[in-house]
C-alpha atoms as a PDB file:
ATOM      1  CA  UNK A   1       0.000   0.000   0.000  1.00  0.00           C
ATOM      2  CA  UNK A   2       2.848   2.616   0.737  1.00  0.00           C
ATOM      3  CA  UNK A   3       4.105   1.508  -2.031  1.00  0.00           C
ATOM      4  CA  UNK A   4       1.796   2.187  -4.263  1.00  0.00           C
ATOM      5  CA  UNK A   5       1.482   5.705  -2.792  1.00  0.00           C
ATOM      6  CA  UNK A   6       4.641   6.213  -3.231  1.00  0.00           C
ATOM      7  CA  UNK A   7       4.525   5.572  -6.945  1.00  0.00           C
ATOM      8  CA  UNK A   8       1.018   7.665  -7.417  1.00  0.00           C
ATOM      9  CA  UNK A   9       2.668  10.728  -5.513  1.00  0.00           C
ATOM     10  CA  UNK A  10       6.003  10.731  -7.848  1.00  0.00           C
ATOM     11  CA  UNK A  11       3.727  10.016 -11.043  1.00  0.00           C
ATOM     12  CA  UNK A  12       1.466  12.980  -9.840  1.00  0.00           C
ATOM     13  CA  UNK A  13       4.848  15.396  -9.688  1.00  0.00           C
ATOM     14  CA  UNK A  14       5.904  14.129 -12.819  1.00  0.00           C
ATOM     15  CA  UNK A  15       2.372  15.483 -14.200  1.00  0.00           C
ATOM     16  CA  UNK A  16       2.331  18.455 -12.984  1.00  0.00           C
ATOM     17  CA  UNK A  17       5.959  19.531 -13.490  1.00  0.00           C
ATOM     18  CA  UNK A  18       4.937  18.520 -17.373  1.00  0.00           C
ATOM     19  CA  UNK A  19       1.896  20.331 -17.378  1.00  0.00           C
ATOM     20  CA  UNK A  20       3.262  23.442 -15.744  1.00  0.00           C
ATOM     21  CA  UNK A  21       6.191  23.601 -18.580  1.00  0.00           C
ATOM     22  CA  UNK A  22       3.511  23.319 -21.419  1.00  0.00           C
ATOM     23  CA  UNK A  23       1.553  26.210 -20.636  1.00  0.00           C
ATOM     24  CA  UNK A  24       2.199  29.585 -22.741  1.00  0.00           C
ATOM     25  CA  UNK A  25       5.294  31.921 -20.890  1.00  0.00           C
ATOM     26  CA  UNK A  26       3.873  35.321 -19.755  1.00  0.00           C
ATOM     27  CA  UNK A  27       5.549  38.345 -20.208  1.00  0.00           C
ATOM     28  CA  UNK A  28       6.275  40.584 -17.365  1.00  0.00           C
ATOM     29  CA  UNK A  29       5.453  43.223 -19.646  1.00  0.00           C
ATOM     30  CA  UNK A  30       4.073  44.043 -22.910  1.00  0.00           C
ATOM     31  CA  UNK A  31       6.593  44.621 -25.838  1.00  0.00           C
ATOM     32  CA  UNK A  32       7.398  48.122 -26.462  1.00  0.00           C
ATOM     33  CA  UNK A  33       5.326  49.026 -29.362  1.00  0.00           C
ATOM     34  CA  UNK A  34       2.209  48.034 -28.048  1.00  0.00           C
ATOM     35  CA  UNK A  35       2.579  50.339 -24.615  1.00  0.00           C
ATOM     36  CA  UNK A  36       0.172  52.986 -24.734  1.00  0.00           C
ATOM     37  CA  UNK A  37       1.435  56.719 -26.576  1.00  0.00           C
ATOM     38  CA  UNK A  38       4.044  54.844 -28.810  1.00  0.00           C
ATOM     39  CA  UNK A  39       3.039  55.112 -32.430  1.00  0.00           C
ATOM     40  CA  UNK A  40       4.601  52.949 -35.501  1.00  0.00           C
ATOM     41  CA  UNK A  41       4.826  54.446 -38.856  1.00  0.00           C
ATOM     42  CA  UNK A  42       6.541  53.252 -42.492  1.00  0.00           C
ATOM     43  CA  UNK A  43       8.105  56.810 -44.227  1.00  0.00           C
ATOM     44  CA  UNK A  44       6.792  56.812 -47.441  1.00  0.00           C
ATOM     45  CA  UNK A  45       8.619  60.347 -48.468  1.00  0.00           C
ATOM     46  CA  UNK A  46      11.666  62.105 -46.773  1.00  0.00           C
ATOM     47  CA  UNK A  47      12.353  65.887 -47.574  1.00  0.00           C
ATOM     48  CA  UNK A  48      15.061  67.211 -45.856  1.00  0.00           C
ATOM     49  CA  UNK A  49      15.658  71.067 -44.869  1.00  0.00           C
ATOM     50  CA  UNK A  50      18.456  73.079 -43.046  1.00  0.00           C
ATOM     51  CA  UNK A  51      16.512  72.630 -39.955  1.00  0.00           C
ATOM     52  CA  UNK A  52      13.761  70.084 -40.188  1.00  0.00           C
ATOM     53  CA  UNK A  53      13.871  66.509 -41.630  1.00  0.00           C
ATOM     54  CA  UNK A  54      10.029  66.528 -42.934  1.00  0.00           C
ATOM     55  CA  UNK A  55       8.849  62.534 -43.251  1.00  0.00           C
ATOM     56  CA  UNK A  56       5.571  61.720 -44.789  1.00  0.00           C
ATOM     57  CA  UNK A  57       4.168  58.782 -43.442  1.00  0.00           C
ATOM     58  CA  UNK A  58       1.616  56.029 -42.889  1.00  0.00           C
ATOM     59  CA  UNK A  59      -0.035  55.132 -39.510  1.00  0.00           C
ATOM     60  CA  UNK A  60      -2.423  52.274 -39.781  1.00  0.00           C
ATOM     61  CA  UNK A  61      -4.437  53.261 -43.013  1.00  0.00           C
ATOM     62  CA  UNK A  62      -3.068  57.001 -41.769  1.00  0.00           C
ATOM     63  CA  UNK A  63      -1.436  59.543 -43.745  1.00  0.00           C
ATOM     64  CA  UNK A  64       0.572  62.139 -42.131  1.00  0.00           C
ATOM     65  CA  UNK A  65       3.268  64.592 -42.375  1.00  0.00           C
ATOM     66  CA  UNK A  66       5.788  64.709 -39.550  1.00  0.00           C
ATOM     67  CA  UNK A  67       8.290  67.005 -39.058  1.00  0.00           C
ATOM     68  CA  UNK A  68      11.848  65.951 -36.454  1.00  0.00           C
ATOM     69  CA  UNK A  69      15.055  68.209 -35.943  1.00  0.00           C
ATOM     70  CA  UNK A  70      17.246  67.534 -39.536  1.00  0.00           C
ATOM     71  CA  UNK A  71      18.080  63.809 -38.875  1.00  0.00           C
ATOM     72  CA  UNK A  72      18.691  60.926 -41.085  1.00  0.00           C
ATOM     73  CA  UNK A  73      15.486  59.131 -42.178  1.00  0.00           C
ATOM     74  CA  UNK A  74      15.044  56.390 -44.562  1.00  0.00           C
ATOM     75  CA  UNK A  75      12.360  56.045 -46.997  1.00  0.00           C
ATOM     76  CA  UNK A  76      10.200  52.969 -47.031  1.00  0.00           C
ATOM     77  CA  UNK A  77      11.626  52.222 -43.222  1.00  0.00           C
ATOM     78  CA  UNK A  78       9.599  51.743 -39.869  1.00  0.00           C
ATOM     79  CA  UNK A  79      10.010  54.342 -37.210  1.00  0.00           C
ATOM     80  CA  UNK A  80       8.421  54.934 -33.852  1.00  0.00           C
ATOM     81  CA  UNK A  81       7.751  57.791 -32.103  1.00  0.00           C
ATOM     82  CA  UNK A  82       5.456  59.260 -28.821  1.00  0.00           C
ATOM     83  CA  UNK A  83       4.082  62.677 -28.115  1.00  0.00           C
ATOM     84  CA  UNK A  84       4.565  65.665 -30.900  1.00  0.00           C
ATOM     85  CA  UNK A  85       2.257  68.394 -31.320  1.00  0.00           C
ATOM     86  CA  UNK A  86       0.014  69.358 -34.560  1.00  0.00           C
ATOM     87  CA  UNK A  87      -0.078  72.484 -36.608  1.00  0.00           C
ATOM     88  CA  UNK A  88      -2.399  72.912 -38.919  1.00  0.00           C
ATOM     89  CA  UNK A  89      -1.868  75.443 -42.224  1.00  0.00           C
ATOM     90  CA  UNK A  90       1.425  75.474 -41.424  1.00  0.00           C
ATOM     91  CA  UNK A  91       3.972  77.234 -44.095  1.00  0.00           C
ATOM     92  CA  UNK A  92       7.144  76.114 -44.596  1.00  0.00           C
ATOM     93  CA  UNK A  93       8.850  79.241 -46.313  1.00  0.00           C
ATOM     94  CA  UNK A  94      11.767  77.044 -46.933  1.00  0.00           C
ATOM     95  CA  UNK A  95      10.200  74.669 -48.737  1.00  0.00           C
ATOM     96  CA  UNK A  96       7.787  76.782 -50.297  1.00  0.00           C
ATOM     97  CA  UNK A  97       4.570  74.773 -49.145  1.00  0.00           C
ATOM     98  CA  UNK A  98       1.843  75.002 -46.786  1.00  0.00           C
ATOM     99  CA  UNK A  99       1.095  71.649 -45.081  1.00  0.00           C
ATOM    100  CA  UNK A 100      -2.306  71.300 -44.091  1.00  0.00           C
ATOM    101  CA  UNK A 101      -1.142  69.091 -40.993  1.00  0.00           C
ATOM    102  CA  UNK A 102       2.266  68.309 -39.456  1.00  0.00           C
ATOM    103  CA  UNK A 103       3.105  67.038 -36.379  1.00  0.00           C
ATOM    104  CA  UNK A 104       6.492  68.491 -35.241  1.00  0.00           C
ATOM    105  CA  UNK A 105       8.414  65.403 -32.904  1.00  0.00           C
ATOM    106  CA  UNK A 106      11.626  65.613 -30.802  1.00  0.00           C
ATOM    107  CA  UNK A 107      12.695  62.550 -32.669  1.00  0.00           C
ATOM    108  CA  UNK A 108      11.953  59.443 -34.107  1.00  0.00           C
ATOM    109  CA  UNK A 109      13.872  55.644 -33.365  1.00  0.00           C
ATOM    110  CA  UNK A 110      13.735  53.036 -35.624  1.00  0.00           C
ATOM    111  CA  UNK A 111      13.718  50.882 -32.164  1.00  0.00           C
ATOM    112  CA  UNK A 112       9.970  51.066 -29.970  1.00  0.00           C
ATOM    113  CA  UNK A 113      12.819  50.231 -26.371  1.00  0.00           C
ATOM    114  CA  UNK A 114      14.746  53.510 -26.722  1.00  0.00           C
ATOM    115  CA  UNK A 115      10.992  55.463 -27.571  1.00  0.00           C
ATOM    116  CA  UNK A 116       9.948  53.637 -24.426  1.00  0.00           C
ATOM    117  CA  UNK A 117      12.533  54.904 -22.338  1.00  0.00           C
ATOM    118  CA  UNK A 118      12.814  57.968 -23.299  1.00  0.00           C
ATOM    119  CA  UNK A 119      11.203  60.632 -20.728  1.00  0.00           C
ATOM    120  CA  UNK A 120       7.765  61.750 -21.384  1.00  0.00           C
ATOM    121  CA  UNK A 121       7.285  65.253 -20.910  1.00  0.00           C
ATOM    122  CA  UNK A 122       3.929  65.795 -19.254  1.00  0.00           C
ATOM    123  CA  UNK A 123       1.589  68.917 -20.223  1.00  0.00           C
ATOM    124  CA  UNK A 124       2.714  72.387 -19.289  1.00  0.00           C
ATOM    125  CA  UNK A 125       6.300  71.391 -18.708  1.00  0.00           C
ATOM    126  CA  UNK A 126       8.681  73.615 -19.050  1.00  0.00           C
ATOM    127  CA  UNK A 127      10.913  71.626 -21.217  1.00  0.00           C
ATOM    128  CA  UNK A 128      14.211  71.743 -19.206  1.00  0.00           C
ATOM    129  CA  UNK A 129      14.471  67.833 -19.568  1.00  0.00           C
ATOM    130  CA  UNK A 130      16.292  68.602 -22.721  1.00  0.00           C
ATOM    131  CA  UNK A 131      18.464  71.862 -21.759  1.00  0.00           C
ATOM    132  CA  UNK A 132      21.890  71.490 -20.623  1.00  0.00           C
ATOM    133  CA  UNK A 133      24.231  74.154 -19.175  1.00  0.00           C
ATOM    134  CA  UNK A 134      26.731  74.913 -21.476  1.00  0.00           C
ATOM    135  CA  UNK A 135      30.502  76.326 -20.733  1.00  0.00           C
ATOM    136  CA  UNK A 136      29.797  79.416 -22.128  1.00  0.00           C
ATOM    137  CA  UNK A 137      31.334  83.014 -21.068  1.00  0.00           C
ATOM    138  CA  UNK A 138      29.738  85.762 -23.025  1.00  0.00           C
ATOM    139  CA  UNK A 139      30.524  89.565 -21.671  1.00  0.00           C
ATOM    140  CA  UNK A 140      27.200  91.703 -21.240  1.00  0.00           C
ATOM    141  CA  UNK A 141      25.733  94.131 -23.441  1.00  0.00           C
ATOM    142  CA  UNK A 142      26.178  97.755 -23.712  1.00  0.00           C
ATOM    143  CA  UNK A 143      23.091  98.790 -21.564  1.00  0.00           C
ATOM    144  CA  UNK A 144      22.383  95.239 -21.262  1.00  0.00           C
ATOM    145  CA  UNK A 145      21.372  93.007 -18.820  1.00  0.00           C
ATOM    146  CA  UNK A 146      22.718  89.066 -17.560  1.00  0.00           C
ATOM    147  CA  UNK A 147      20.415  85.830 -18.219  1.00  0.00           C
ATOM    148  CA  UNK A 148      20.525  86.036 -14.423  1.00  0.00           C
ATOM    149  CA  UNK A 149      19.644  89.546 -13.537  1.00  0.00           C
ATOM    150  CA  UNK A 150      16.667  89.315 -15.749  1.00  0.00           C
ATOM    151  CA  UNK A 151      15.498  85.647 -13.685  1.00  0.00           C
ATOM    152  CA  UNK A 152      16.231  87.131 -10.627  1.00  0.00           C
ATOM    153  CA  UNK A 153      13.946  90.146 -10.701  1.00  0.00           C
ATOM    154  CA  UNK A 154      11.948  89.093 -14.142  1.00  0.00           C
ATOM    155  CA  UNK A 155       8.495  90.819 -11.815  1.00  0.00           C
ATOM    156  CA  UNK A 156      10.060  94.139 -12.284  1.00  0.00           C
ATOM    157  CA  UNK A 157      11.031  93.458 -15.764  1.00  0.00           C
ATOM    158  CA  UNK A 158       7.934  92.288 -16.827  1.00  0.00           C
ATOM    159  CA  UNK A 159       6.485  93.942 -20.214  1.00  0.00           C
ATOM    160  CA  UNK A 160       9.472  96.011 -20.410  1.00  0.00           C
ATOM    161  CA  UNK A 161      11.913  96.217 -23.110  1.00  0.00           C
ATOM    162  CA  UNK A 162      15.860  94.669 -22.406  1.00  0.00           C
ATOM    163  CA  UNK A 163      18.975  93.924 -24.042  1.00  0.00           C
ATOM    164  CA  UNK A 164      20.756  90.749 -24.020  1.00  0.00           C
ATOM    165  CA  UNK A 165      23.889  88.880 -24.975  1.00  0.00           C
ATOM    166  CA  UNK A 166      24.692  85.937 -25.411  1.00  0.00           C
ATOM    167  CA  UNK A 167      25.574  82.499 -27.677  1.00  0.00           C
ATOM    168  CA  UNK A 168      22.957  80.793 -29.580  1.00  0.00           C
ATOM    169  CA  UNK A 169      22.275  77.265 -28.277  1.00  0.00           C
ATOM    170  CA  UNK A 170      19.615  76.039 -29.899  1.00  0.00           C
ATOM    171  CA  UNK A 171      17.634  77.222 -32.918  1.00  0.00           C
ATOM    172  CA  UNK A 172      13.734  76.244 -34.449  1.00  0.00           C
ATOM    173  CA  UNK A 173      13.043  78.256 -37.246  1.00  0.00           C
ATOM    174  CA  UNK A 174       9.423  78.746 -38.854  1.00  0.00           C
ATOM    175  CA  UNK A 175       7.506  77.555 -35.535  1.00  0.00           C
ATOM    176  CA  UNK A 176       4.098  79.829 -35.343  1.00  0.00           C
ATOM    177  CA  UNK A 177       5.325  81.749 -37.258  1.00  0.00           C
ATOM    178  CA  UNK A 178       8.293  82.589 -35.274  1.00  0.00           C
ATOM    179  CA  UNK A 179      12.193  81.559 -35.271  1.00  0.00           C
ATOM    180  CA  UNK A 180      13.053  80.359 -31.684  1.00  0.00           C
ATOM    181  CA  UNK A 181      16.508  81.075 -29.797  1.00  0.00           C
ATOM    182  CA  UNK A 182      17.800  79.719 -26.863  1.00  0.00           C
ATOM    183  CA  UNK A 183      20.885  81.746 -25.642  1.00  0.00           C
ATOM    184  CA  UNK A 184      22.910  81.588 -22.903  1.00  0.00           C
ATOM    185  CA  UNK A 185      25.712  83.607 -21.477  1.00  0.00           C
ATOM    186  CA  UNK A 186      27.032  81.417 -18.277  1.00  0.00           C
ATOM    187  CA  UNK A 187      25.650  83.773 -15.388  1.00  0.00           C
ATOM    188  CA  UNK A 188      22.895  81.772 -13.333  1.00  0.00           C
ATOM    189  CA  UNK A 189      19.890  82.226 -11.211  1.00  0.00           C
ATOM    190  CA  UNK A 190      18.640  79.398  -9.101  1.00  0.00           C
ATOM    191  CA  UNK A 191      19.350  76.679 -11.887  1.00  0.00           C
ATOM    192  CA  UNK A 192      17.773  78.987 -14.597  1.00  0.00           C
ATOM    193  CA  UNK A 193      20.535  79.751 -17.410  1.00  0.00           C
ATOM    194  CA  UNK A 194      18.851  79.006 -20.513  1.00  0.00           C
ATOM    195  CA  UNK A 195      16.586  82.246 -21.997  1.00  0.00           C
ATOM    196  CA  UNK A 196      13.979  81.794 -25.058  1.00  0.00           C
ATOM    197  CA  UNK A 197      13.509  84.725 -27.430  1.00  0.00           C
ATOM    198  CA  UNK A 198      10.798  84.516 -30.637  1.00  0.00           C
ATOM    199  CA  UNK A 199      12.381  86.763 -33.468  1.00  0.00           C
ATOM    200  CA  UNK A 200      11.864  87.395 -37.087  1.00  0.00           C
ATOM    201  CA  UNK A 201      15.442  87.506 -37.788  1.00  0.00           C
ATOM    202  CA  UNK A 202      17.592  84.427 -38.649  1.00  0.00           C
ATOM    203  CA  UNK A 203      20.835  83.403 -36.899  1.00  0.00           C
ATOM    204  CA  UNK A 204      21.854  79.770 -35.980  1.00  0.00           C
ATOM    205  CA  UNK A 205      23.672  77.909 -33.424  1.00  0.00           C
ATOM    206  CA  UNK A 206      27.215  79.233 -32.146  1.00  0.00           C
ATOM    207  CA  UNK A 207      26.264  82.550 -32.976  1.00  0.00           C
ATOM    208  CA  UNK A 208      27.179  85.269 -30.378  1.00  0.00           C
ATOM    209  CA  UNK A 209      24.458  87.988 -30.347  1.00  0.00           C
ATOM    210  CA  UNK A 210      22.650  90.909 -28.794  1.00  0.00           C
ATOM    211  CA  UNK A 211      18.808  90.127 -28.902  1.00  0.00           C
ATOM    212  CA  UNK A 212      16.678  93.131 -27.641  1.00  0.00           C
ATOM    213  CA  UNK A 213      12.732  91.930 -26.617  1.00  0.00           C
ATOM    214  CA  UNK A 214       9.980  92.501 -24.789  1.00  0.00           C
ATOM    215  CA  UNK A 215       9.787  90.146 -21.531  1.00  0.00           C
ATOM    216  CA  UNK A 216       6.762  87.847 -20.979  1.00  0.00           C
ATOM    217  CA  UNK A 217       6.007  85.930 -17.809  1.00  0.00           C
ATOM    218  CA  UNK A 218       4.472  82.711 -17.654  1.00  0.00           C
ATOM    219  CA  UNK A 219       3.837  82.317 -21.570  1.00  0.00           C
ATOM    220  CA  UNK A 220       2.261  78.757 -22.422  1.00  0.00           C
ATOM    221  CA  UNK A 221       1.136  77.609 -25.534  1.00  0.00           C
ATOM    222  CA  UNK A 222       0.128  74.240 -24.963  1.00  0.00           C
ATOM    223  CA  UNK A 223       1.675  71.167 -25.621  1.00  0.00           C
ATOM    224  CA  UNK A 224       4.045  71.080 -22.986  1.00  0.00           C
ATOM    225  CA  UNK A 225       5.596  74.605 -24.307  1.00  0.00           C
ATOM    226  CA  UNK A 226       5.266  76.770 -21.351  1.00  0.00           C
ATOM    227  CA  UNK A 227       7.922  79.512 -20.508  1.00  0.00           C
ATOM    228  CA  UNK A 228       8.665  81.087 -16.931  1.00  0.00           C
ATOM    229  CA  UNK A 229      10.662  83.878 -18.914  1.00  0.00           C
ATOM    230  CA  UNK A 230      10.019  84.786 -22.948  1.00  0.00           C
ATOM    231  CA  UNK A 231      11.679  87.465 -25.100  1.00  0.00           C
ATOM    232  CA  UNK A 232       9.309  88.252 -27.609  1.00  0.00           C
ATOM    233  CA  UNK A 233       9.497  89.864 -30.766  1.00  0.00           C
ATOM    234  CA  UNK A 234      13.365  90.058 -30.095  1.00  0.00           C
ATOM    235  CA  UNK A 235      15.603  92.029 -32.807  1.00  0.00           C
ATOM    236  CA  UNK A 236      19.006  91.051 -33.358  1.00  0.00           C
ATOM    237  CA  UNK A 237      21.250  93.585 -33.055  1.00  0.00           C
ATOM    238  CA  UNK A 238      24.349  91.859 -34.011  1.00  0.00           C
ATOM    239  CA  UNK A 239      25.724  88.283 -34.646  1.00  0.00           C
END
């Protein structure tokens, strides 16, 4: 009799050891591409500009224009991408053309892991995820004011005109309408060294200039484009 229990128990094991291997593996998580926010495209069209890499693409049964910071981008490929904001009638004096609708991106990865893990900004951020403190030493204006002086008392400089110097560290050109400059000139105000101007005027990245603006407090726009301190309608008054 024990041994015959003995033989049912171990055949039991057996059983369920077999039975337990057979069954379909889980995943601890879902693959990247099918996580919530992260689309996949195929470029059907590439057009490439000084600033803007423009792909035109398929979603689905989707057709879209998207628009990245100039990268390399091949036709007929599959990308991935999360976030981006639309603008519609948008003109692209560069190229000449008015899209209807274009999406503009940070980026795009032909990889859905590195979209995954990439930071998503949330609405109304500020944006300094992507700004970086540069060693940069630029000598003030004539008349002019520091990045820090005008963070430090930006209340009382609030719809007033100033002058500003300092080397170009990042530029978007045609965006609303506007060309978009962040300068810095190494002073620094409680972790705030980065200033955003909108101007007319072209200029590019490395420059060294004096941009003179209005100041605007607590400008947002939507999309995660939100500014403590804005320079708008800045002039450039020199490269």
């Amino acid at each position: 009799m024990k041994t015959c229990f003995i033989k049912f128990f171990f055949l039991a094991s057996i059983f369920t050891i077999l039975f337990i291997s057979c069954q379909p593996r889980q995943n601890s998580r879902s693959s990247a591409q099918e996580q919530p926010g992260i689309h996949k495209v195929v470029v059907n069209e590439v057009v490439q500009t000084n600033n803007y890499t423009y792909l035109y693409v398929a979603e689905n049964d989707v057709e879209k224009w998207l628009a990245v910071p100039k990268m390399q981008v091949n036709s007929g490929e599959t990308y991935y991408y999360t976030g981006g904001f639309e603008m519609k009638d948008f003109e692209s004096k560069e190229l000449g053309k008015t899209f209807k609708s274009v999406y503009f991106l940070e980026s795009v990865s032909s990889s859905p892991d590195i979209i995954a893990k990439e930071p998503v900004k949330e609405p109304h951020s500020t944006g300094k995820m992507n700004v970086e403190k540069q060693d940069i030493t630029v000598k003030p204006a004539e008349d002019g004011i520091t990045i820090a002086d005008l963070f430090a008392r930006k209340d009382s400089y609030a719809g007033k005109t100033v002058k500003i110097r300092g080397q170009v560290t990042k530029y978007n050109a045609a965006i609303m309408k506007k060309n978009w400059v962040h300068i810095q000139d190494g002073s620094e105000y409680s972790g705030r060294f980065d200033l955003t101007a909108t101007t007319e005027m072209e200029t590019a990245v490395g420059d060294i200039i004096t941009i003179e603006g209005t100041v605007a407090l607590d400008k947002d726009f939507g999309y995660g484009y939100s500014y403590e301190v804005l320079l708008e309608d800045a002039k450039l008054i020199n490269k």
